[in-house]
C-alpha atoms as a PDB file:
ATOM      1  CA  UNK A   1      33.214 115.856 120.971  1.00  0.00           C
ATOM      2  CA  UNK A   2      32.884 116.920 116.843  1.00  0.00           C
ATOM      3  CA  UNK A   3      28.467 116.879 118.069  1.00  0.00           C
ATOM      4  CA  UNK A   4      29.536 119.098 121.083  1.00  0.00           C
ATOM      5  CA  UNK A   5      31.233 121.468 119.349  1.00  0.00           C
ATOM      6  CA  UNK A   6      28.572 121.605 116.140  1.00  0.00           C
ATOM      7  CA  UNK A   7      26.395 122.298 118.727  1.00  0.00           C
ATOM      8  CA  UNK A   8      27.911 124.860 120.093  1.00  0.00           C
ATOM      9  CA  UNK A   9      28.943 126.812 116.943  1.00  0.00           C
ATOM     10  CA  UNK A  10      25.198 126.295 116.039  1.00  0.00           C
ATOM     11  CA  UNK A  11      23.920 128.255 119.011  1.00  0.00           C
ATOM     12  CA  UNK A  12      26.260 130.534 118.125  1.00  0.00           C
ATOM     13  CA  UNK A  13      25.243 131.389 114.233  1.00  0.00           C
ATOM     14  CA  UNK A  14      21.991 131.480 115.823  1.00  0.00           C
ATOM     15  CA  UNK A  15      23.206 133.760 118.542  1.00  0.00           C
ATOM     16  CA  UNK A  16      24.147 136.370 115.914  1.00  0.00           C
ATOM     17  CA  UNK A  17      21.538 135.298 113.638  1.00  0.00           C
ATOM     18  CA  UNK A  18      19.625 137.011 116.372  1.00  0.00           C
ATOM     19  CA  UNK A  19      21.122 139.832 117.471  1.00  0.00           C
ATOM     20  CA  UNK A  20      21.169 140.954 113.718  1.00  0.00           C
ATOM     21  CA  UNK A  21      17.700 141.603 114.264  1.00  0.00           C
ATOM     22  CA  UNK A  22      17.284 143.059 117.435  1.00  0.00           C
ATOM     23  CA  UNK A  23      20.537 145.163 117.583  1.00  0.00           C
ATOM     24  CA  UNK A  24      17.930 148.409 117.509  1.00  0.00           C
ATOM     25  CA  UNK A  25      16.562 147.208 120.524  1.00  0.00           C
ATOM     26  CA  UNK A  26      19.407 147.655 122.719  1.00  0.00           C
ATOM     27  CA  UNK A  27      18.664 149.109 126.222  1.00  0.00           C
ATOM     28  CA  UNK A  28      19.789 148.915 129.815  1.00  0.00           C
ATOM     29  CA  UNK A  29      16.333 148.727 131.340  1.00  0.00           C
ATOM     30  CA  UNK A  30      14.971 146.089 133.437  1.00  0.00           C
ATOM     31  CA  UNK A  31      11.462 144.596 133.756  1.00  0.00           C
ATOM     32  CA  UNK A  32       9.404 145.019 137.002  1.00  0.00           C
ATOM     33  CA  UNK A  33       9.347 141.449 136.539  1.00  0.00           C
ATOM     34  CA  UNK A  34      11.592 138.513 135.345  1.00  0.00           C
ATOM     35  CA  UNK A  35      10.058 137.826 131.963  1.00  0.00           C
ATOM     36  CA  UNK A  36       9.552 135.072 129.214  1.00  0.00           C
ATOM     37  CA  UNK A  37       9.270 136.091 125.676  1.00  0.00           C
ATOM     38  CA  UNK A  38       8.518 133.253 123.388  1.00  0.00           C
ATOM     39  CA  UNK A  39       9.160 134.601 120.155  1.00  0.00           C
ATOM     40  CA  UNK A  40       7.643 133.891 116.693  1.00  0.00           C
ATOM     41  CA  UNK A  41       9.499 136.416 113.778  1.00  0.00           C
ATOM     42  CA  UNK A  42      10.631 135.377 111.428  1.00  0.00           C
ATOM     43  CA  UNK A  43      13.872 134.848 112.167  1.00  0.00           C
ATOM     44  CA  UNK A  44      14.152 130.942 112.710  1.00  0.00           C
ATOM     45  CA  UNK A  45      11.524 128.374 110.901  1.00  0.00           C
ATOM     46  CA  UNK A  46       9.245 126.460 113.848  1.00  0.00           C
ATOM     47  CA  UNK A  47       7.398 124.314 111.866  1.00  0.00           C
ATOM     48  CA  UNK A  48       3.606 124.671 111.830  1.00  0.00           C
ATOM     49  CA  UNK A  49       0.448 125.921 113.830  1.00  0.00           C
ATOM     50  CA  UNK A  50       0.843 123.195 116.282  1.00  0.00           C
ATOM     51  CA  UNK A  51       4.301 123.078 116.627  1.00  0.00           C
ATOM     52  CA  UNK A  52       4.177 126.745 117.588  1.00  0.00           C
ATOM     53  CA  UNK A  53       1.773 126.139 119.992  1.00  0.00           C
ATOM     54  CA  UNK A  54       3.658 123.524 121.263  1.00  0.00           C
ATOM     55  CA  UNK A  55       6.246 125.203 122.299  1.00  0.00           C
ATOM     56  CA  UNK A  56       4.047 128.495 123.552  1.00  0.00           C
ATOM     57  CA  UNK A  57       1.661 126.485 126.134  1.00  0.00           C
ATOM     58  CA  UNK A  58       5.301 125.061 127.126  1.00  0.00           C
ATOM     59  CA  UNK A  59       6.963 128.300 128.053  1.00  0.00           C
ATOM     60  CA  UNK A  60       3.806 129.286 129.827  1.00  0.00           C
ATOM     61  CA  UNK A  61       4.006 126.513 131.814  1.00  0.00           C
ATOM     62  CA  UNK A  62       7.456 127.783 132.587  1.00  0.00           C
ATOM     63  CA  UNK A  63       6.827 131.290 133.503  1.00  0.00           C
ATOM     64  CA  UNK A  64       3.762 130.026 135.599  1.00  0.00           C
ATOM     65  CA  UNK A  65       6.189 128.044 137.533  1.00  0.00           C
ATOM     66  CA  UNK A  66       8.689 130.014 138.105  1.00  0.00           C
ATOM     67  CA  UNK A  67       6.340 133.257 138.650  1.00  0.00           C
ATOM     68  CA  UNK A  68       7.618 135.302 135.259  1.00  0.00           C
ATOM     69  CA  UNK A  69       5.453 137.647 133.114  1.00  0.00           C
ATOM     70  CA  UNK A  70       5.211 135.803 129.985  1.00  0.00           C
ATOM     71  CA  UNK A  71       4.948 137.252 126.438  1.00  0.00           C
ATOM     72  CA  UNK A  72       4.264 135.971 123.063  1.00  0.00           C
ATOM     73  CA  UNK A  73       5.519 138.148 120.250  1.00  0.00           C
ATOM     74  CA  UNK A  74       3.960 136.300 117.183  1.00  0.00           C
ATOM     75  CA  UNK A  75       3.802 138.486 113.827  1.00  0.00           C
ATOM     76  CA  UNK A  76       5.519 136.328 111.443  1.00  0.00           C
ATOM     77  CA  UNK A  77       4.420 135.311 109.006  1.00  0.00           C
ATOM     78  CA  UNK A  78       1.144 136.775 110.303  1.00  0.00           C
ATOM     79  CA  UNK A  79      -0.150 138.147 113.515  1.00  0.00           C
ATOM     80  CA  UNK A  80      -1.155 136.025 116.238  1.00  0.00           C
ATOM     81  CA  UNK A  81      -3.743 138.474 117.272  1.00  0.00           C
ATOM     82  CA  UNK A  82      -6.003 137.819 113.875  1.00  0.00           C
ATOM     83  CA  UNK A  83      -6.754 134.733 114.542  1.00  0.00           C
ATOM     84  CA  UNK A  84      -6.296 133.800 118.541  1.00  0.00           C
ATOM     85  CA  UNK A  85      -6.573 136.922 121.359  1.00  0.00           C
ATOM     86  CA  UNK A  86      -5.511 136.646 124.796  1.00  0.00           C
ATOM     87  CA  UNK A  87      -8.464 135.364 127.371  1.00  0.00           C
ATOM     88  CA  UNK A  88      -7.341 135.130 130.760  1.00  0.00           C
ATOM     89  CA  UNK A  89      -3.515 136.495 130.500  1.00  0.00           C
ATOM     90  CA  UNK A  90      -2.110 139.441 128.975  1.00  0.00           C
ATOM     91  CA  UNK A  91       0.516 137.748 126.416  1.00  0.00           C
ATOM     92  CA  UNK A  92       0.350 140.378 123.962  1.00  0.00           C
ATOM     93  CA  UNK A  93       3.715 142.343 123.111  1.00  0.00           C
ATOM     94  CA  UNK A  94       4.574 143.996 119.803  1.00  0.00           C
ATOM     95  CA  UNK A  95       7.919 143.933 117.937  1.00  0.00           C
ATOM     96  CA  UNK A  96       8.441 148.093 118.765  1.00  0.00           C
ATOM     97  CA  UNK A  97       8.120 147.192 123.090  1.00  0.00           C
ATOM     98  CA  UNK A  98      10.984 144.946 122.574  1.00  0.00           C
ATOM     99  CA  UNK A  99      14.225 145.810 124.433  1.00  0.00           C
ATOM    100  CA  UNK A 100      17.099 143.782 125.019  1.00  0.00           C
ATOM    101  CA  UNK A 101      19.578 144.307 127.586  1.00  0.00           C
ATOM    102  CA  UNK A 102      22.949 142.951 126.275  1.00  0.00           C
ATOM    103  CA  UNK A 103      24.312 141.778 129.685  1.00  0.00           C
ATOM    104  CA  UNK A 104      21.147 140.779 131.820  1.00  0.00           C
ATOM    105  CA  UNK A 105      19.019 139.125 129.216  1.00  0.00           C
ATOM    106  CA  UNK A 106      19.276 135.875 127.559  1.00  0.00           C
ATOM    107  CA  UNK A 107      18.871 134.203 124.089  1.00  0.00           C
ATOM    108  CA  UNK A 108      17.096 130.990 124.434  1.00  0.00           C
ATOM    109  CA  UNK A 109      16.889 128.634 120.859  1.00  0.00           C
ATOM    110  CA  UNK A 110      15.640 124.929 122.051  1.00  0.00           C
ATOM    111  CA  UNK A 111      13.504 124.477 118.378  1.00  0.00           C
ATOM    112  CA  UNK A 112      13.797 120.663 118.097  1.00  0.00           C
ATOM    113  CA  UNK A 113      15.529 120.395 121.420  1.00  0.00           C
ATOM    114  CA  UNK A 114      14.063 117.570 122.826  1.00  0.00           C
ATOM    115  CA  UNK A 115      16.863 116.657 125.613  1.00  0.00           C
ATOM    116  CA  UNK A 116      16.276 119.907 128.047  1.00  0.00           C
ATOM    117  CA  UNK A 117      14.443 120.533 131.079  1.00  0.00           C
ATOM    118  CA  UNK A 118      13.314 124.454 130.233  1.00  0.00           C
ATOM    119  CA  UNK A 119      12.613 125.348 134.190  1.00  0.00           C
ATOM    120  CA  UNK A 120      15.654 124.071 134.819  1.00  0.00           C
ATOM    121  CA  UNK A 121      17.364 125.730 131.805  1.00  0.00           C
ATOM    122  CA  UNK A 122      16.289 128.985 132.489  1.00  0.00           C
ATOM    123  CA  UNK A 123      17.082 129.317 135.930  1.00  0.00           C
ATOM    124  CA  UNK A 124      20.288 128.476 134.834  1.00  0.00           C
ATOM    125  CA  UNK A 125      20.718 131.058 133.015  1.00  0.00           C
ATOM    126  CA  UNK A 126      19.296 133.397 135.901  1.00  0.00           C
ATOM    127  CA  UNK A 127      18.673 136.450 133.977  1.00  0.00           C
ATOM    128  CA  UNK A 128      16.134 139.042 133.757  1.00  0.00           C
ATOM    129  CA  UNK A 129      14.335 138.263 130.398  1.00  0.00           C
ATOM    130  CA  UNK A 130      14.678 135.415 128.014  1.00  0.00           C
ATOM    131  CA  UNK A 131      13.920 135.425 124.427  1.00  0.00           C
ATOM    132  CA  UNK A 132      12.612 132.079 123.647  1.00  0.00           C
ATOM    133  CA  UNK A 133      12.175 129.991 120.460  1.00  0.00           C
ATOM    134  CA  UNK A 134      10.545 126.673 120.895  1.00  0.00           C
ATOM    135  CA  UNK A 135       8.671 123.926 119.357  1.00  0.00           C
ATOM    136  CA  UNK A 136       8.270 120.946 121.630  1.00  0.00           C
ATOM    137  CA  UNK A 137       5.334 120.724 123.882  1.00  0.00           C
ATOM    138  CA  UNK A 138       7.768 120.050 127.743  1.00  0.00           C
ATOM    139  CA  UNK A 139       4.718 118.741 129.221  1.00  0.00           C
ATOM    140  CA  UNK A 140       6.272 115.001 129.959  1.00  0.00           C
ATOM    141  CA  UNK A 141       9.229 116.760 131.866  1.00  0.00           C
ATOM    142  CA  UNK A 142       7.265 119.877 133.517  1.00  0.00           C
ATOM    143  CA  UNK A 143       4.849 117.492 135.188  1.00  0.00           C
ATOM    144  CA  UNK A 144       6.456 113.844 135.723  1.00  0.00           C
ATOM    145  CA  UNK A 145       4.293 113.125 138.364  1.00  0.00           C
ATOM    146  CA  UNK A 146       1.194 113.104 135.780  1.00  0.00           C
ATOM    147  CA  UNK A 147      -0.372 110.236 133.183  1.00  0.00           C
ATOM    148  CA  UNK A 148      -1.132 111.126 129.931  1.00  0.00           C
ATOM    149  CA  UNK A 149      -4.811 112.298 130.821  1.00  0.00           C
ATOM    150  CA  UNK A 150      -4.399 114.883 133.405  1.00  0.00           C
ATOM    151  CA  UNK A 151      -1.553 115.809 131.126  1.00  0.00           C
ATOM    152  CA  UNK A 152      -3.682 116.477 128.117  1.00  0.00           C
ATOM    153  CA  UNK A 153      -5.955 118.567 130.717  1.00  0.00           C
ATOM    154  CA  UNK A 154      -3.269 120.224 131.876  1.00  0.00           C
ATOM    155  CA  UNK A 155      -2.467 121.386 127.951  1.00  0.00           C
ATOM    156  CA  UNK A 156      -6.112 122.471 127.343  1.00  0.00           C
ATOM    157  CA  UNK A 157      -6.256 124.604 130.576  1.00  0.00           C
ATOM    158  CA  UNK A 158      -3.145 126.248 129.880  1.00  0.00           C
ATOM    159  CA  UNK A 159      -4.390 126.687 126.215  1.00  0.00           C
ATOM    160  CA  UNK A 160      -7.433 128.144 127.669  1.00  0.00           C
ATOM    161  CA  UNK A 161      -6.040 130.708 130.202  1.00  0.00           C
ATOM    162  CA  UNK A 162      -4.004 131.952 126.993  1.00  0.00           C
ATOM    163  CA  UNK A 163      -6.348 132.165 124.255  1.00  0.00           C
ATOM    164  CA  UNK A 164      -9.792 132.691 122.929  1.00  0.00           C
ATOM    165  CA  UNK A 165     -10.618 133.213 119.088  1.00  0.00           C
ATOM    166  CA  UNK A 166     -10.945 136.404 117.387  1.00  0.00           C
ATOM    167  CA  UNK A 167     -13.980 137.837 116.172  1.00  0.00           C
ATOM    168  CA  UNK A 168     -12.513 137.313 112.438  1.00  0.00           C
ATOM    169  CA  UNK A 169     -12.257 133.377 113.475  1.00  0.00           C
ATOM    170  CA  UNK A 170     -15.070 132.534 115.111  1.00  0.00           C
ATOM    171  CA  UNK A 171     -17.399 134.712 111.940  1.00  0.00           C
ATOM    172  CA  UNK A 172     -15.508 132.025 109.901  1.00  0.00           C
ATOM    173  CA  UNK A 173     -16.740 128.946 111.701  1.00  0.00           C
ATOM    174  CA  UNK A 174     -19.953 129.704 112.465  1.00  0.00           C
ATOM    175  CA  UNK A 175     -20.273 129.837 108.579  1.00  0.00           C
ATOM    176  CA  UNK A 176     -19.720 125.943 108.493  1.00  0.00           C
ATOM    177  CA  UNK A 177     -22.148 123.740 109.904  1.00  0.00           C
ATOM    178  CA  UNK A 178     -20.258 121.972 112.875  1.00  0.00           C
ATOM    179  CA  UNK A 179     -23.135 120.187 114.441  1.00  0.00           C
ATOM    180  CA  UNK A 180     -22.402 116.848 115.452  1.00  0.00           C
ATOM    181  CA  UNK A 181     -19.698 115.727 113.307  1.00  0.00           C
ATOM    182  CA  UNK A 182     -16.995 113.367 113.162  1.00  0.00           C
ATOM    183  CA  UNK A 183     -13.571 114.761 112.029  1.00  0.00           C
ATOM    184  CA  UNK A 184     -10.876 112.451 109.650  1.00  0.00           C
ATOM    185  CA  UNK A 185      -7.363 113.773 109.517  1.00  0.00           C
ATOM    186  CA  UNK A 186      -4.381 112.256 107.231  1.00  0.00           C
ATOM    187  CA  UNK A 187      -0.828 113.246 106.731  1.00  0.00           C
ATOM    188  CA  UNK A 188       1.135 112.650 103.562  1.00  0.00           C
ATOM    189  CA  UNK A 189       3.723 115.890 103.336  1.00  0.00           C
ATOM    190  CA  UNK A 190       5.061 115.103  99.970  1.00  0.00           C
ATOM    191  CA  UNK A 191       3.797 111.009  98.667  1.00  0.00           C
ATOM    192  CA  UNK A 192       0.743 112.231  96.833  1.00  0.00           C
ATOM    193  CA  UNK A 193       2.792 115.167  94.584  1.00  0.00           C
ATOM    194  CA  UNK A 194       0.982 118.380  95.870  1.00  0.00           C
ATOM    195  CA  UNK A 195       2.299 119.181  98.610  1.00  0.00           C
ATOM    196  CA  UNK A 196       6.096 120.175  99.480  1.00  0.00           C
ATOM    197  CA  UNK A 197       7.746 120.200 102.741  1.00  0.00           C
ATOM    198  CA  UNK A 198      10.452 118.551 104.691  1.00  0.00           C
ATOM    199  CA  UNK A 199      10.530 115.272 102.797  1.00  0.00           C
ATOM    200  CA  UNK A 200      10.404 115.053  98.917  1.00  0.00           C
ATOM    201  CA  UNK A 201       9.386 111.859  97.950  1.00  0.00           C
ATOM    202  CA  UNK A 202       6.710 110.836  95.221  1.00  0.00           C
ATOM    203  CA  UNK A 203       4.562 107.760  95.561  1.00  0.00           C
ATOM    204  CA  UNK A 204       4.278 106.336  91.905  1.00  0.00           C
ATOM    205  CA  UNK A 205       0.765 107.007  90.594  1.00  0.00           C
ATOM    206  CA  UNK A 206      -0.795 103.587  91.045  1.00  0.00           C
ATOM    207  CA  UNK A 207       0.523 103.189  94.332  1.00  0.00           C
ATOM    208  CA  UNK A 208      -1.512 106.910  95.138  1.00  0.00           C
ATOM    209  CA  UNK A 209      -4.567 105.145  93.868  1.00  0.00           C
ATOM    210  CA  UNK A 210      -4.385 102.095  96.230  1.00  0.00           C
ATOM    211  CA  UNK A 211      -3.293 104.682  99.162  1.00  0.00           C
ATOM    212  CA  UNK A 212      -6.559 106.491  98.628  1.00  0.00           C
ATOM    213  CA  UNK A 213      -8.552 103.659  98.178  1.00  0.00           C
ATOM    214  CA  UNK A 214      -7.445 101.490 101.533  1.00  0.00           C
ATOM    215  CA  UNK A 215      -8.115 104.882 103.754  1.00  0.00           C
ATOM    216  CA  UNK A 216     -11.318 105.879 102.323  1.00  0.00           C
ATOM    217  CA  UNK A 217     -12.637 102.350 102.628  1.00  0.00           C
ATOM    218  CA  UNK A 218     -11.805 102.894 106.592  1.00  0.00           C
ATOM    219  CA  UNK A 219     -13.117 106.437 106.440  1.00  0.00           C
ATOM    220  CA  UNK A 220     -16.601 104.758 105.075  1.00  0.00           C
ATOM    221  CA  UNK A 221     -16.393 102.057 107.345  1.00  0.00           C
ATOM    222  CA  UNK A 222     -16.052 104.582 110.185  1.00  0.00           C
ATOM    223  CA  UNK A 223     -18.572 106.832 109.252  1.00  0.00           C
ATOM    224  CA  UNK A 224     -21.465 105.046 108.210  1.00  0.00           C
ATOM    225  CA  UNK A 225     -24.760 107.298 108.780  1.00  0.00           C
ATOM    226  CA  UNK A 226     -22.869 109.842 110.246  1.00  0.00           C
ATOM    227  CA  UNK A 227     -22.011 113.562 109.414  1.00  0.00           C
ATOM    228  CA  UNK A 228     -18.048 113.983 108.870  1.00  0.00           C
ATOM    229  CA  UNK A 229     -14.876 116.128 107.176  1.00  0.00           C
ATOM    230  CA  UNK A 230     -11.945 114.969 106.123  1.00  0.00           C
ATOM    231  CA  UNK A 231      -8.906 116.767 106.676  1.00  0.00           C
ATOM    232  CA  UNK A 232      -5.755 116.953 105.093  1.00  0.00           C
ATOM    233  CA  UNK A 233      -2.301 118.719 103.984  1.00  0.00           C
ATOM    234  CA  UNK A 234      -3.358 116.711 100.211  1.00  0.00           C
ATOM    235  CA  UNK A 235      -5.760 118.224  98.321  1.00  0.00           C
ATOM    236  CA  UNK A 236      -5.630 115.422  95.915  1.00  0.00           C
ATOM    237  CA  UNK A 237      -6.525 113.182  98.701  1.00  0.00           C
ATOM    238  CA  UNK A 238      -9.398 115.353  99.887  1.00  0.00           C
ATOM    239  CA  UNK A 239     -10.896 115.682  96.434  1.00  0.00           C
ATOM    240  CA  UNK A 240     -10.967 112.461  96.377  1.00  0.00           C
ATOM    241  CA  UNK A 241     -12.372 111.559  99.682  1.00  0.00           C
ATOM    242  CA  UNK A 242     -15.313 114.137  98.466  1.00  0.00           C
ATOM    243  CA  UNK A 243     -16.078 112.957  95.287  1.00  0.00           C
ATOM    244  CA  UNK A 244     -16.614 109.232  95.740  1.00  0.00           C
ATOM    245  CA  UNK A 245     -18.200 109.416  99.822  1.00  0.00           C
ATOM    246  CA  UNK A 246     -20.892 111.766 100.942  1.00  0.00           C
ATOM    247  CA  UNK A 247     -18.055 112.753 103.119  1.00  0.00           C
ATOM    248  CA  UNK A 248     -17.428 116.712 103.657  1.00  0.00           C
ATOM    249  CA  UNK A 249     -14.493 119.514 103.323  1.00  0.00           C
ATOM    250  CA  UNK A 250     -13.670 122.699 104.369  1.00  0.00           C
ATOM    251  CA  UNK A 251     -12.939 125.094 101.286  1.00  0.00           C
ATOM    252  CA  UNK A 252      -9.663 125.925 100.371  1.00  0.00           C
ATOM    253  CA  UNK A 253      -6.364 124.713  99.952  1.00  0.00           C
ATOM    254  CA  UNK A 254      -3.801 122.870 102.623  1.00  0.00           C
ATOM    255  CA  UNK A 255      -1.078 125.414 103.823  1.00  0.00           C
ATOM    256  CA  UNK A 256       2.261 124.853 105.778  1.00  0.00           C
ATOM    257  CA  UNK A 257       3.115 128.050 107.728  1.00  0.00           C
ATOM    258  CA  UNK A 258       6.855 127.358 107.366  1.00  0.00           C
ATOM    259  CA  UNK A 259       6.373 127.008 103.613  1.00  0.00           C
ATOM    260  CA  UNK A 260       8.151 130.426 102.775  1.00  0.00           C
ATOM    261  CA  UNK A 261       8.131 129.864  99.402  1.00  0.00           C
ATOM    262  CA  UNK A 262       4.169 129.370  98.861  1.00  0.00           C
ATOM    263  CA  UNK A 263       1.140 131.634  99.101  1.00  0.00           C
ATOM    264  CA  UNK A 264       1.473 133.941 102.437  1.00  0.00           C
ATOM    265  CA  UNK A 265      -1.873 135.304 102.149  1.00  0.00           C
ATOM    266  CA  UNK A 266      -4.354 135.188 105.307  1.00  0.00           C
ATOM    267  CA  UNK A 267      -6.536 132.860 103.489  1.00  0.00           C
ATOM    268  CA  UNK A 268      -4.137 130.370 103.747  1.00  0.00           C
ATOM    269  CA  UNK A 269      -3.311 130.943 107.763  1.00  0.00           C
ATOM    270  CA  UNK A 270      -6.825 131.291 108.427  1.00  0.00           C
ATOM    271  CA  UNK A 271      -7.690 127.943 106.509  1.00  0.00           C
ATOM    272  CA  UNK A 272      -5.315 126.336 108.803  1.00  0.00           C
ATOM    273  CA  UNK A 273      -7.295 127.609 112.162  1.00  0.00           C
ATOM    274  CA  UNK A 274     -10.123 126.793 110.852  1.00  0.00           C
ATOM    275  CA  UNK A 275      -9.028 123.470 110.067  1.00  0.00           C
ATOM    276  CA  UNK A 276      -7.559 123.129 113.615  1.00  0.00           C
ATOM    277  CA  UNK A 277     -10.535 124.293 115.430  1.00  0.00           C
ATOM    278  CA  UNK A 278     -13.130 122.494 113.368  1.00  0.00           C
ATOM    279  CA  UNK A 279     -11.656 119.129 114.455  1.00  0.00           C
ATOM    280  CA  UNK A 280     -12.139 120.956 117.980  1.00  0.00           C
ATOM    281  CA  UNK A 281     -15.473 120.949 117.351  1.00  0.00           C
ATOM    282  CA  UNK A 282     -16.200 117.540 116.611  1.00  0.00           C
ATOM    283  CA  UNK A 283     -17.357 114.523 118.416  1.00  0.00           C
ATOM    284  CA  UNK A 284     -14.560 112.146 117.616  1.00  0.00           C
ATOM    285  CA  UNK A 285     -11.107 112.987 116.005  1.00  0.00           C
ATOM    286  CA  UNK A 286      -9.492 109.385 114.194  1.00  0.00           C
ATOM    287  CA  UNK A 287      -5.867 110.266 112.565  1.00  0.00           C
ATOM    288  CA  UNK A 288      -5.571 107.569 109.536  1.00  0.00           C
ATOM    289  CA  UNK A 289      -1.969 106.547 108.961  1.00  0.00           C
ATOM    290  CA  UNK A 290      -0.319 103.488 106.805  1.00  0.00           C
ATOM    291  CA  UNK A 291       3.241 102.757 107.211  1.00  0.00           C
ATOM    292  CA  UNK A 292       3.734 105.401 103.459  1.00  0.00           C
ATOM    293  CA  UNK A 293       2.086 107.839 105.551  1.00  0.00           C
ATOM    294  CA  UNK A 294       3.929 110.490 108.137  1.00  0.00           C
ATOM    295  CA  UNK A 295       2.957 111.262 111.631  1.00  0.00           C
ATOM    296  CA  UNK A 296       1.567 114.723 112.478  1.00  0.00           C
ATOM    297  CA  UNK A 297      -0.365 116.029 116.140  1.00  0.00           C
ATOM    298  CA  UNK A 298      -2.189 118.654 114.576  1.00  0.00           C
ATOM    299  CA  UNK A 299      -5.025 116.803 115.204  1.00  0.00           C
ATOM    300  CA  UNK A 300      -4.575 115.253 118.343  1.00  0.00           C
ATOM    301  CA  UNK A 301      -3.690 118.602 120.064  1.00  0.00           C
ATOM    302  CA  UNK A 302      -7.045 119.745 117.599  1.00  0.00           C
ATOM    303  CA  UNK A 303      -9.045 117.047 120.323  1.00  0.00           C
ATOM    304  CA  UNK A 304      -7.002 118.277 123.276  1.00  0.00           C
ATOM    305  CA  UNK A 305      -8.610 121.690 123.059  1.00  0.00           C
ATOM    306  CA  UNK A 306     -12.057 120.389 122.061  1.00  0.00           C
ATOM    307  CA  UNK A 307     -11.837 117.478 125.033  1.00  0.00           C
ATOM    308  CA  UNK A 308     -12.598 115.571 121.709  1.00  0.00           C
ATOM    309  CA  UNK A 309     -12.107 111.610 121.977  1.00  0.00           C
ATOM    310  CA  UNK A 310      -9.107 110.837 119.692  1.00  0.00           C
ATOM    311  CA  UNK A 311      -8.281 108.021 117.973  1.00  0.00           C
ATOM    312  CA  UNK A 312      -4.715 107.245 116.140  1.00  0.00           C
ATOM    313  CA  UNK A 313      -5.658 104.245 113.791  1.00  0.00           C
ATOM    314  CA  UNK A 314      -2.346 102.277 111.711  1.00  0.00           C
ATOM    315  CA  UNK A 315      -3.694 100.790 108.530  1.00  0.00           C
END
């Protein structure tokens, strides 16, 4: 009962939370269409680029089922539109179109809401537009009657029909030699002491060394006569990877787009496409992880979109 009700008082803080921002948007108009809004503004942390995505390609899934318009309005902490434009669907909506009808439309908050069924959640709710906020990729539960492969094709059709890179994006990778390469991506949020985020523990220094040691011995072994990047949120780790292998980098530092309280300058968002479509480029994508280590899909969903083999490998 106590988790029922701090649920409940939760969705309601973020209720208001919400309506704080949008109480200027007030109107009693209706769309032509019923219509899903996934919204990215600011006003609730998501977690990063993937995450976000996550929960986008879900909510299109959604709409497609249930025959809704579907929206993205994406301009915090940067706009979508920089970096990924719409291909074959017309997603884009800016903060000024918004309108809210207090009575008819509906406040949707399912970040980190793994228990729901959203197409059966929203028709629920039965109301003329939705204002979403989500982070979990619904695939599993949309389609139960597929296996993991015609799910991940699923994702990268769905991510297809919704996006295709900007002109600022694609300048920026055809700057980087991406010809037949093999991608290396590691996770460490906080354990190496550059890099904050949810977690805020500090491997000791000699345990660092033996961390970096163990995975770039694998990396080596893995790569032996052939052209790869490592990728990483350390830079300590990738510094290191560079300067004892012939293996490569892309410049710049490792950004979290939930970070609020680091650099918010483009560089740092666009680093992180780049990042995410350069292991879309490559020929095989291996995530290195030891039991220290933490668990990200950046680059598996990276491989989704590039139909790149992927390999998860436990050290």
């Amino acid at each position: 009962m106590r988790k029922l009700i701090k649920k409940y008082l939760a969705k309601q803080f973020y209720f208001l939370k919400w309506v704080m921002r949008y109480f200027k948007s007030i109107s009693f108009s209706k769309p032509e269409q019923k219509q899903i809004i996934i919204c990215f503004d600011g006003v609730f942390p998501h977690g990063g680029l993937v995450d976000r995505l996550k929960g986008i390609v879900s909510f299109y899934q959604v709409a497609n089922a249930l025959g809704y318009d579907f929206k993205i309005l994406f301009y915090h902490p940067f706009e979508l539109e920089r970096f990924l434009n719409p291909n074959q669907v017309d997603w884009l909506i800016k903060p000024e179109a918004i309108k809210w009808h207090p009575f008819k439309d509906q406040f949707v908050h399912v970040v980190n809401d793994f228990s729901i069924n959203p197409i059966e959640l929203v028709k629920q709710k039965n109301a003329n537009r939705y204002f979403v906020y989500a982070n979990i990729d619904y695939g599993p539960t949309l389609f139960p009657h597929l296996n993991e492969d015609a799910l991940t094709q699923q994702w990268n059709r769905d991510f297809t029909s919704l996006f295709k890179i900007s002109e600022l994006l694609n300048q920026r990778l055809q700057d980087i030699n991406t010809s037949n390469f093999i991608a290396f991506h590691t996770r460490f949020t906080s354990i190496m002491g550059d890099f904050k985020d949810t977690t805020s523990l500090v491997l000791p220094e000699a345990t660092q060394e033996q961390l970096k040691y163990k995975l770039l011995e694998k990396i080596k072994d893995l790569s032996a006569n052939k052209t790869a990047y490592i990728f990483s949120d350390s830079i300590n780790f990738i510094n290191y990877v560079t300067a004892n292998s012939s293996i490569k980098a892309v410049e710049g530092l490792p950004f979290h787009m939930d970070n609020f309280e680091k650099n918010t300058q483009m560089e740092g968002h666009l680093k992180t496409l780049i990042d995410f479509f350069m292991i879309s480029k490559s020929s095989q994508v291996y995530f290195l992880k030891t039991e220290e280590m933490y668990n990200s899909s950046f680059s598996k969903y990276a491989a989704i979109v590039g139909e790149t083999p992927f390999t998860h490998i436990d050290l």
